[in-house]
Each structure stands twice: as structure tokens, then as C-alpha cells.
C-alpha atoms as a PDB file:
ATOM      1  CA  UNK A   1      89.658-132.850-129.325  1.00  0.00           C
ATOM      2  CA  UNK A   2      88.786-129.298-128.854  1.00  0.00           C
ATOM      3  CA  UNK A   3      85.364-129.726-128.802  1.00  0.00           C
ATOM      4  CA  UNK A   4      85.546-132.198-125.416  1.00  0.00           C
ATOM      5  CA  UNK A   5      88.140-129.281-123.874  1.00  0.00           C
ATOM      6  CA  UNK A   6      85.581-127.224-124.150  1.00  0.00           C
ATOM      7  CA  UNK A   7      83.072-129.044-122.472  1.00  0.00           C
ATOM      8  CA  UNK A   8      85.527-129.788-119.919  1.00  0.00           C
ATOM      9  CA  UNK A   9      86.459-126.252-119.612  1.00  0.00           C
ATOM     10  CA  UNK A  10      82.662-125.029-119.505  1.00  0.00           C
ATOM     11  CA  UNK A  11      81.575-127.612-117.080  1.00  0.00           C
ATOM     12  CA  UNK A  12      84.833-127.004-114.513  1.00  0.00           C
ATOM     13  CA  UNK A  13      83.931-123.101-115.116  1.00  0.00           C
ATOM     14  CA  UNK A  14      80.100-124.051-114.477  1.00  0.00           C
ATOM     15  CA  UNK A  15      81.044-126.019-111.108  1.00  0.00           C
ATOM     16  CA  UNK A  16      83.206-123.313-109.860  1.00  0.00           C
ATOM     17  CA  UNK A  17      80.386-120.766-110.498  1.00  0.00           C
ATOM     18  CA  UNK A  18      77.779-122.692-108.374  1.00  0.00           C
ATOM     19  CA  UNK A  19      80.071-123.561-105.513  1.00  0.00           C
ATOM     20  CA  UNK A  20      81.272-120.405-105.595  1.00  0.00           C
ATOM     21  CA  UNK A  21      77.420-119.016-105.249  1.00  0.00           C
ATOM     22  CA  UNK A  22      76.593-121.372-102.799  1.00  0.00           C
ATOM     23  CA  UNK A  23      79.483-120.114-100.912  1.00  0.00           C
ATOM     24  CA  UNK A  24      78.341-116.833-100.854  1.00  0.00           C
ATOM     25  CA  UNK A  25      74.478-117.785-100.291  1.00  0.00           C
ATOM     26  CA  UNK A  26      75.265-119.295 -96.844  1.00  0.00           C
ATOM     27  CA  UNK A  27      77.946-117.013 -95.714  1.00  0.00           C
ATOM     28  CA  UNK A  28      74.639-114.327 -96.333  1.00  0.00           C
ATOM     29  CA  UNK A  29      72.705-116.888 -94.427  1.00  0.00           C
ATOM     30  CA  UNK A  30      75.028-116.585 -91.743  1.00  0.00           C
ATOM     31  CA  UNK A  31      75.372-113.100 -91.318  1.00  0.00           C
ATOM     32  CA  UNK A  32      71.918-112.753 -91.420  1.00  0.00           C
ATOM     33  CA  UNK A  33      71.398-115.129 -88.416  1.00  0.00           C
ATOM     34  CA  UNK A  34      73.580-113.664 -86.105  1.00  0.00           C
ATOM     35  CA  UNK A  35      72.247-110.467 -87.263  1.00  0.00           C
ATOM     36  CA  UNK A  36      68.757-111.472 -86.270  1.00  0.00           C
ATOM     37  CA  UNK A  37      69.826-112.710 -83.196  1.00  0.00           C
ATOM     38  CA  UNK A  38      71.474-109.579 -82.410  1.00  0.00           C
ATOM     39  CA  UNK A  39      68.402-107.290 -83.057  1.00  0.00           C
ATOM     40  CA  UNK A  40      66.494-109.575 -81.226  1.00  0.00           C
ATOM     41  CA  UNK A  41      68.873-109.786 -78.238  1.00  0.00           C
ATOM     42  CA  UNK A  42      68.946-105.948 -78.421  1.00  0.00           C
ATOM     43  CA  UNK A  43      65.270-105.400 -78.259  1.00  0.00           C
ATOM     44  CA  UNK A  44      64.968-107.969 -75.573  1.00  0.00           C
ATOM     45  CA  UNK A  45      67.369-105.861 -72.960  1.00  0.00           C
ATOM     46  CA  UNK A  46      66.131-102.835 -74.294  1.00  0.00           C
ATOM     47  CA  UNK A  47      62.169-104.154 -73.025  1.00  0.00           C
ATOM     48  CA  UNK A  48      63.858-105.135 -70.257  1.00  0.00           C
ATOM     49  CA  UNK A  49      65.877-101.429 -69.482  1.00  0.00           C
ATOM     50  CA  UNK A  50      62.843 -99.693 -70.262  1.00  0.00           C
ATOM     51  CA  UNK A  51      60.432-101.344 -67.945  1.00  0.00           C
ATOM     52  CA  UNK A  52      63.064-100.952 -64.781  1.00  0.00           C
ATOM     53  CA  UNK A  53      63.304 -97.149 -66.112  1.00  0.00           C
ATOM     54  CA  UNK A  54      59.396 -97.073 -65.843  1.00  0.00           C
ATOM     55  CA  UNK A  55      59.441 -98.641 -62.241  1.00  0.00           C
ATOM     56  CA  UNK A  56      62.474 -96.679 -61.020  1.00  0.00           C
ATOM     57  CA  UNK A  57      60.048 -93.723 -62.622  1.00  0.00           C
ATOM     58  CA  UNK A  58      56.809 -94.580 -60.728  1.00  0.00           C
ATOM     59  CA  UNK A  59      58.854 -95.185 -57.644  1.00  0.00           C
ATOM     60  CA  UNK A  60      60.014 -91.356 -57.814  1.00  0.00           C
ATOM     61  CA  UNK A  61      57.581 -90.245 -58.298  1.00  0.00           C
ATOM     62  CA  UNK A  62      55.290 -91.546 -55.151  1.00  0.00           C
ATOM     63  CA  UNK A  63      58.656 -89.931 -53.012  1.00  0.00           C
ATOM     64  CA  UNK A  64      58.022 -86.779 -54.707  1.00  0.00           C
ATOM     65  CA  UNK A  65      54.463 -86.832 -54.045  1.00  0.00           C
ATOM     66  CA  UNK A  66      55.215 -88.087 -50.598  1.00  0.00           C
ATOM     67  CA  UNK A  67      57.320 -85.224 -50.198  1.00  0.00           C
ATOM     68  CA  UNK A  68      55.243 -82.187 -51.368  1.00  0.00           C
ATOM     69  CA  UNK A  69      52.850 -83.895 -48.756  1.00  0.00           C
ATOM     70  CA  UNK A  70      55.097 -83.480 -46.349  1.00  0.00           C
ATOM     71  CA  UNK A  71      56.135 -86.980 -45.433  1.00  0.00           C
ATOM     72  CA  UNK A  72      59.716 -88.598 -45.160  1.00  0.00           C
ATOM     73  CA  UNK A  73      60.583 -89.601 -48.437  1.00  0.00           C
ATOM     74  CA  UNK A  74      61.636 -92.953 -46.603  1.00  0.00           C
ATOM     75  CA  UNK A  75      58.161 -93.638 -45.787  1.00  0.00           C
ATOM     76  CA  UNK A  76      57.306 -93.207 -49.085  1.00  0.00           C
ATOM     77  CA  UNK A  77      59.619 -95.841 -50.369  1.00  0.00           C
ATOM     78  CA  UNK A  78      62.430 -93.821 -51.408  1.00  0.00           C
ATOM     79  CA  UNK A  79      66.346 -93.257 -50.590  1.00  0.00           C
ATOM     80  CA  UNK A  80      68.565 -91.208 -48.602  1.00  0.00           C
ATOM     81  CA  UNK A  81      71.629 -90.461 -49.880  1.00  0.00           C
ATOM     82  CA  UNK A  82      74.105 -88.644 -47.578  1.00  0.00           C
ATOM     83  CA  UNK A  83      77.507 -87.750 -48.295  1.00  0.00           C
ATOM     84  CA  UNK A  84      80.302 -85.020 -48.300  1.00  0.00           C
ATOM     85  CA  UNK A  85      82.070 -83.809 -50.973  1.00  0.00           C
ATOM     86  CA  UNK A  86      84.910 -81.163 -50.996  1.00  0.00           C
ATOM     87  CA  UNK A  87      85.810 -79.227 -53.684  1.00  0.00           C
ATOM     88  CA  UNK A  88      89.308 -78.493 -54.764  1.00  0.00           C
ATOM     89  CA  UNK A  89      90.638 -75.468 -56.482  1.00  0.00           C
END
């Protein structure tokens, strides 16, 4: 009688130990996905940031050259900002 409550015992304790593992193996798997697709997400807008910065670069740029040649920095493809500010004391 012992010797099959045992058995039982080690072969309950053996099933709980592999569902248990497999538990944790896809809750790993999981994580891992979404962190993937995170990273990759990230990297994506970050190409994507970096290539308007680039542009938005170049584009100065051609104003500033525009500019030290003495041209409108509209005809050279740029912006005017105007505005008023006061300051308070």
C-alpha cells in the first residue's frame, strides 16, 4: 500500500512540476514577444524621427545658405515666424 502512494505521490508531484514549467516557459514566450515587438516598434519610429530630423536638417540648412547669400529665406524654402511677446516682471 505504501509503495502505490508513493507512486501516486511522485507522479502527481511529477505532473505538477511540468505544468508548472510549461507555465512558466510560455509566460517567457510571451513576454518575450511583446518585448520584440516593442523594440521593433521602437526602432521603426525612431528610423522614421530620424529621417524627418535629417530633412527638417537639409531644409535649414539651404535657408541658411540662402541667407548668407543674401536671399529671402522664403525663397529658399524656409519659414517666417512673426510674433510678439511681452515680458512680465
Amino acid at each position: 500500500m505504501a509503495g502505490v502512494l508513493t507512486a501516486v505521490v511522485l507522479a502527481a508531484s511529477l505532473l505538477a512540476g511540468a505544468v508548472f514549467f510549461f507555465v512558466l516557459l510560455g509566460l517567457l514566450l510571451v513576454f518575450g514577444l511583446v518585448l520584440a515587438v516593442r523594440i521593433w516598434w521602437f526602432r521603426r519610429r525612431y528610423r522614421d524621427v530620424l529621417a524627418q530630423a535629417e530633412a527638417s536638417m537639409a531644409q535649414q540648412a539651404q535657408a541658411w545658405a540662402a541667407m548668407q547669400r543674401g536671399e529671402r529665406p522664403d525663397a529658399a524654402g524656409g519659414r517666417v515666424i512673426d510674433g510678439e511677446y511681452r515680458r512680465e516682471e
